[in-house]
PDB file of N, CA and C in Angstrom:
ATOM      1  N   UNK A   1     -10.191   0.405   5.697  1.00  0.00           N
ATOM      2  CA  UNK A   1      -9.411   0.901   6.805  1.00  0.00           C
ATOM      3  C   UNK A   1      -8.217   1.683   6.247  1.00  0.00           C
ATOM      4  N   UNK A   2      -7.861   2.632   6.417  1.00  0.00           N
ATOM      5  CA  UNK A   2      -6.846   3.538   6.307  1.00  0.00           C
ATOM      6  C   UNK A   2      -5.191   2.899   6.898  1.00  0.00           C
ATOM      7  N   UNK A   3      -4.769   2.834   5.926  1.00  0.00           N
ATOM      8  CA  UNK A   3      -3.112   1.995   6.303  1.00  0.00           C
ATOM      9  C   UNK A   3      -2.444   3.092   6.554  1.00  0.00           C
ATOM     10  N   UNK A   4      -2.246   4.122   5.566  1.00  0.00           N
ATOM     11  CA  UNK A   4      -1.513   5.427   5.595  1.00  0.00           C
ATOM     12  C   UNK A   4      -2.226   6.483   5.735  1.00  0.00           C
ATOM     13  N   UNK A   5      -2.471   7.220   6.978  1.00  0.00           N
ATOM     14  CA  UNK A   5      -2.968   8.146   7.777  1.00  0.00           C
ATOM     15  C   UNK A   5      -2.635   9.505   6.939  1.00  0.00           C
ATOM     16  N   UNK A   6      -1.146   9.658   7.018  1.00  0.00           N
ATOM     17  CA  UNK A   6      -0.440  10.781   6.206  1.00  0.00           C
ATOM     18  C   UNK A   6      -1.050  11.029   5.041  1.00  0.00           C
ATOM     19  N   UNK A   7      -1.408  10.425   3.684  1.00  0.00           N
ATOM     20  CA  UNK A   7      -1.508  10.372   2.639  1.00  0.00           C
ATOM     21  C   UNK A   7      -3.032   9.689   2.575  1.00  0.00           C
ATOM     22  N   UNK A   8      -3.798   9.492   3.318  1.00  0.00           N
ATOM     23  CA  UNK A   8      -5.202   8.875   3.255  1.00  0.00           C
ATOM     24  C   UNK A   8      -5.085   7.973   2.208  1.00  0.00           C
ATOM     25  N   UNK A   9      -4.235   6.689   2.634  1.00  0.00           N
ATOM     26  CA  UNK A   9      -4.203   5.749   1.519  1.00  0.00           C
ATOM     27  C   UNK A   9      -4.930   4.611   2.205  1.00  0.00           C
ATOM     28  N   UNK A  10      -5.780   3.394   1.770  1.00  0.00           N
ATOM     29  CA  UNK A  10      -6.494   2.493   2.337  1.00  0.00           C
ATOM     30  C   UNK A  10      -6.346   1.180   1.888  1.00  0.00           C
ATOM     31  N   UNK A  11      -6.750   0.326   2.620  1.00  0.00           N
ATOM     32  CA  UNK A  11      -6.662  -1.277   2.168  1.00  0.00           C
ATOM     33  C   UNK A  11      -7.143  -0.885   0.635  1.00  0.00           C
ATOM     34  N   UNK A  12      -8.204  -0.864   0.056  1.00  0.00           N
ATOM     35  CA  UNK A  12      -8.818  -0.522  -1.128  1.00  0.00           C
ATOM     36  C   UNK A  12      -7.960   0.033  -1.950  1.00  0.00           C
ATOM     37  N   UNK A  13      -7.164   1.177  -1.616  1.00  0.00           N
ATOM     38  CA  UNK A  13      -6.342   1.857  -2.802  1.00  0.00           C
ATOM     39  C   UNK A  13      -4.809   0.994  -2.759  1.00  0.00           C
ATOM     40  N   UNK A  14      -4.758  -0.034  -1.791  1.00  0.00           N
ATOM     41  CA  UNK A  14      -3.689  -0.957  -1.999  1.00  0.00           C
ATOM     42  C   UNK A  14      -3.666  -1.927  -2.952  1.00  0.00           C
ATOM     43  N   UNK A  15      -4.642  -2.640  -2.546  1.00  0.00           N
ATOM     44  CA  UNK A  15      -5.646  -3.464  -3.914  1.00  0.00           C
ATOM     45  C   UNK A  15      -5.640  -3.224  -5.048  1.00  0.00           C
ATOM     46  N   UNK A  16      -6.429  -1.587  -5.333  1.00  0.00           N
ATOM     47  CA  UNK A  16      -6.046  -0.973  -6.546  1.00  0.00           C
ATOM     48  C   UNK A  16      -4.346  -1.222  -7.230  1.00  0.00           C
ATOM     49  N   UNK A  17      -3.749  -0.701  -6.179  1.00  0.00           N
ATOM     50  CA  UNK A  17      -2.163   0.119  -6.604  1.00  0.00           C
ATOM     51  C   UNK A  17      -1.815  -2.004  -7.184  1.00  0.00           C
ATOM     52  N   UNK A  18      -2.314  -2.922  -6.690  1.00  0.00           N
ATOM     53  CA  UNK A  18      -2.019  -4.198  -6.936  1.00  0.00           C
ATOM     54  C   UNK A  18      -1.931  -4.538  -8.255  1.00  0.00           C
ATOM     55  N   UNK A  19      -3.166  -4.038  -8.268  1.00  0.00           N
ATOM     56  CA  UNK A  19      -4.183  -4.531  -9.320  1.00  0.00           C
ATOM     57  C   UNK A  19      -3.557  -3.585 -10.674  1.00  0.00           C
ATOM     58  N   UNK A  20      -2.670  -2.717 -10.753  1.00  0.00           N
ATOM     59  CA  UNK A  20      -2.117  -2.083 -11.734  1.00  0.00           C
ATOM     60  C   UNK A  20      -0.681  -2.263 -11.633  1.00  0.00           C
ATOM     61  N   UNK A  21      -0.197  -3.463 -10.882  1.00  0.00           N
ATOM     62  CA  UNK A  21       0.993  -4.083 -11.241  1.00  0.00           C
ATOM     63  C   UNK A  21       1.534  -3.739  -9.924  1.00  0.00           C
ATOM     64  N   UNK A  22       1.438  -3.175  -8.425  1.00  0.00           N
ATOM     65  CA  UNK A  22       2.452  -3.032  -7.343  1.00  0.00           C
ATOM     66  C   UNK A  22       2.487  -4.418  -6.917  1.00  0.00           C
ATOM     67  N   UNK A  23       4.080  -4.594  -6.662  1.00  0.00           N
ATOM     68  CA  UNK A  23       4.267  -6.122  -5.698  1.00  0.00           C
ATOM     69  C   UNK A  23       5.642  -5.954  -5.110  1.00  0.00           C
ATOM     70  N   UNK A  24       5.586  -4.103  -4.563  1.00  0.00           N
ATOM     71  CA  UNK A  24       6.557  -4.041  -3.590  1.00  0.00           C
ATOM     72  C   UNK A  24       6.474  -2.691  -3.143  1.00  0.00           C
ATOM     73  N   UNK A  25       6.375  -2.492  -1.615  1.00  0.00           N
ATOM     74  CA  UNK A  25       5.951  -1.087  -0.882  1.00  0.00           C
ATOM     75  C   UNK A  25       7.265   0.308  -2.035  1.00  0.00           C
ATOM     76  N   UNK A  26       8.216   0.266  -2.334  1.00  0.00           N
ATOM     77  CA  UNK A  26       8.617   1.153  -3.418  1.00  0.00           C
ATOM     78  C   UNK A  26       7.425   1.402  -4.596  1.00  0.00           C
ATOM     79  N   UNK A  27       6.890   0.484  -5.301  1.00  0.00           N
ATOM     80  CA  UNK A  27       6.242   0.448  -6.047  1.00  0.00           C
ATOM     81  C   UNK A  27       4.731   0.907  -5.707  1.00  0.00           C
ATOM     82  N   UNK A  28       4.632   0.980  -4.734  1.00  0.00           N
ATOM     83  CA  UNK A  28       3.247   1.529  -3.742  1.00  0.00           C
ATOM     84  C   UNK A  28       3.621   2.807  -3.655  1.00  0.00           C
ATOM     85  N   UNK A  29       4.603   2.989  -2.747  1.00  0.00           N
ATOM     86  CA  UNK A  29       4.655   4.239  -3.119  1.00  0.00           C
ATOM     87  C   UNK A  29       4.833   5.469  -4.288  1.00  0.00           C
ATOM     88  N   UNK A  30       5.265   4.285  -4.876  1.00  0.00           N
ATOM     89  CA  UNK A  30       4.850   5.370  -6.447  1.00  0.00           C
ATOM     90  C   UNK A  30       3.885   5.568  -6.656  1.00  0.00           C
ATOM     91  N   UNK A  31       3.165   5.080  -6.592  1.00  0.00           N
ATOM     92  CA  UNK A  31       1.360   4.989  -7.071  1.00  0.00           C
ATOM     93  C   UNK A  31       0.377   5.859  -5.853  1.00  0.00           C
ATOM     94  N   UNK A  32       0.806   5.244  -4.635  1.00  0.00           N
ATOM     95  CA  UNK A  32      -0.146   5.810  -3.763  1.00  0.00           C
ATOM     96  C   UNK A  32       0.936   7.170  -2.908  1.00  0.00           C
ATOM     97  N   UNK A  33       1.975   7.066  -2.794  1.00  0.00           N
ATOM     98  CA  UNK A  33       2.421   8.561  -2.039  1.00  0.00           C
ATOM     99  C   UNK A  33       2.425   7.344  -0.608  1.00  0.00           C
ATOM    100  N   UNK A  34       2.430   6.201  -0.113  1.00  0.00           N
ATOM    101  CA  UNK A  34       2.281   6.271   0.742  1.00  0.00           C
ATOM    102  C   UNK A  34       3.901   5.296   1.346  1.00  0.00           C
ATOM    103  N   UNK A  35       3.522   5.684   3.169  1.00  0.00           N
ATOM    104  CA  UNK A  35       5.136   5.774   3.442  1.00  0.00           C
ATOM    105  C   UNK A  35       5.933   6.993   3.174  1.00  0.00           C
ATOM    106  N   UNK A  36       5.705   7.881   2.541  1.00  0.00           N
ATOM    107  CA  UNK A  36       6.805   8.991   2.344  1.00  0.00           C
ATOM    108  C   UNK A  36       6.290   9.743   3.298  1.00  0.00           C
ATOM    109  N   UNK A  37       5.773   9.826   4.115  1.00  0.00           N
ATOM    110  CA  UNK A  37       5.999  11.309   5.315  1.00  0.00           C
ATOM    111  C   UNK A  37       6.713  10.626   6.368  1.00  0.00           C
ATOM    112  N   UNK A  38       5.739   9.637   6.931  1.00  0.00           N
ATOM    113  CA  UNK A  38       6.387   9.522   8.296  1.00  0.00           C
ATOM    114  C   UNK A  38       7.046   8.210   8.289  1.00  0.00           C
ATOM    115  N   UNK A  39       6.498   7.373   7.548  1.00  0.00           N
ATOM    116  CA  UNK A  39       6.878   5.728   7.273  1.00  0.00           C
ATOM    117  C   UNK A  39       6.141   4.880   8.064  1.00  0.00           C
ATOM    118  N   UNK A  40       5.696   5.352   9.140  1.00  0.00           N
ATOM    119  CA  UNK A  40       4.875   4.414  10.171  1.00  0.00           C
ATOM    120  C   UNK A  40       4.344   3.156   9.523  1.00  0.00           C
ATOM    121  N   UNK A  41       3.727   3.727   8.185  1.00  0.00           N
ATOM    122  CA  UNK A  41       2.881   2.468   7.665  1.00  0.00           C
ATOM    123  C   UNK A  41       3.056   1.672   7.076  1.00  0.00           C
ATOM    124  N   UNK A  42       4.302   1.756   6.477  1.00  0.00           N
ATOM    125  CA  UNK A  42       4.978   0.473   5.529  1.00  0.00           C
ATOM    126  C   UNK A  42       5.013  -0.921   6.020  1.00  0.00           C
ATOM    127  N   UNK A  43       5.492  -1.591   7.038  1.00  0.00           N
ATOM    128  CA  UNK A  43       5.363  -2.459   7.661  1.00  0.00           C
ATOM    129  C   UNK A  43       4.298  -2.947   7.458  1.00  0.00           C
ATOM    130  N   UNK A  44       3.146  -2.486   8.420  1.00  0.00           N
ATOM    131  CA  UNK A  44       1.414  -3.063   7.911  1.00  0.00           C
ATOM    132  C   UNK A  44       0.921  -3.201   6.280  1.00  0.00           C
ATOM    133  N   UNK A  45       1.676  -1.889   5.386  1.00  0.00           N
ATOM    134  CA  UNK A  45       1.067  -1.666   4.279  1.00  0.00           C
ATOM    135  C   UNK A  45       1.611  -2.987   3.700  1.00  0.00           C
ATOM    136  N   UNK A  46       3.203  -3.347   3.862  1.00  0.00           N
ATOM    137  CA  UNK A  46       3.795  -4.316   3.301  1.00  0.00           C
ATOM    138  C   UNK A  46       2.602  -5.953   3.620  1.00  0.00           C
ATOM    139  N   UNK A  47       2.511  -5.919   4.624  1.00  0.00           N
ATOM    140  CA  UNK A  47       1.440  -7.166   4.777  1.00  0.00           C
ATOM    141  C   UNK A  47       0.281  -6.918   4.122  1.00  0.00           C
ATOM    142  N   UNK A  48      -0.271  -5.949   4.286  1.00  0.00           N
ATOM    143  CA  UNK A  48      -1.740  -6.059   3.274  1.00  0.00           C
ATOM    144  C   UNK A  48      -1.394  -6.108   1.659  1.00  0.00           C
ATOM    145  N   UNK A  49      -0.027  -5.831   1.283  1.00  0.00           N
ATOM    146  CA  UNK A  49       0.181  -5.546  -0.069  1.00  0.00           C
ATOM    147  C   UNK A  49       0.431  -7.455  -0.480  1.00  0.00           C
ATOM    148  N   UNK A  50       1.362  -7.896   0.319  1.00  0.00           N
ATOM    149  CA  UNK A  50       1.179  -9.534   0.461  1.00  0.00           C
ATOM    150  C   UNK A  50       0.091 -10.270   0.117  1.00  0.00           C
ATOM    151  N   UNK A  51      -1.162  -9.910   1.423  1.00  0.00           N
ATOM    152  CA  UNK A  51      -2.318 -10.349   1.314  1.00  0.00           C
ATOM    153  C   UNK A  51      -3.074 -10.499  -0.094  1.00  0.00           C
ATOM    154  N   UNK A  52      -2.763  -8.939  -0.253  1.00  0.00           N
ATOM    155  CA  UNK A  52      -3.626  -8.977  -1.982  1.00  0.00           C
ATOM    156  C   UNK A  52      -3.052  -9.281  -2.782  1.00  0.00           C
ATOM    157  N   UNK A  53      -1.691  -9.703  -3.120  1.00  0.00           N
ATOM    158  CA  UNK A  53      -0.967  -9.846  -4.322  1.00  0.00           C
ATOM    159  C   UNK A  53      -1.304 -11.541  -3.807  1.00  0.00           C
ATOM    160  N   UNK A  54      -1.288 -12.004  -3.070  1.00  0.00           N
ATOM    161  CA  UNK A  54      -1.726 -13.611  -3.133  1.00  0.00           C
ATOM    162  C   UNK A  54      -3.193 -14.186  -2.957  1.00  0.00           C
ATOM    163  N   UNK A  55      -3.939 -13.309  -3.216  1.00  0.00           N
ATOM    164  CA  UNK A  55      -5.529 -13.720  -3.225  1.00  0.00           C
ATOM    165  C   UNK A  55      -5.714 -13.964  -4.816  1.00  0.00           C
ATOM    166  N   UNK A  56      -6.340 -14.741  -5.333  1.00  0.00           N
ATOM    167  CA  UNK A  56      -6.837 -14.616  -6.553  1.00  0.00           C
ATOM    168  C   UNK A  56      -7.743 -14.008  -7.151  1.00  0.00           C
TER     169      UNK A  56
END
């Protein structure tokens, strides 16, 4: 599912951006571009970034 519309960033490339050390929407957005146009998505992105940084 697409979190960031603006930047076509997805649950999957959140995971990724995880999985190479993000464990904070700044740090996402370094990696993925996402949040920097409109911001809409940070909020949600911030929970899915949660989700995956606490799954094993």
């Amino acid at each position: 599912m697409y979190i960031c519309v603006c930047h076509a960033v997805t649950e999957k490339d959140i995971k990724k951006a995880v999985g190479k050390g993000a464990s904070s929407i700044s740090r996402l957005s370094e990696l993925t571009m996402l949040g920097t146009q409109c911001g809409c998505c940070t909020e949600h992105a911030n929970q899915v970034l949660h989700q995956c940084a606490n799954k094993p």
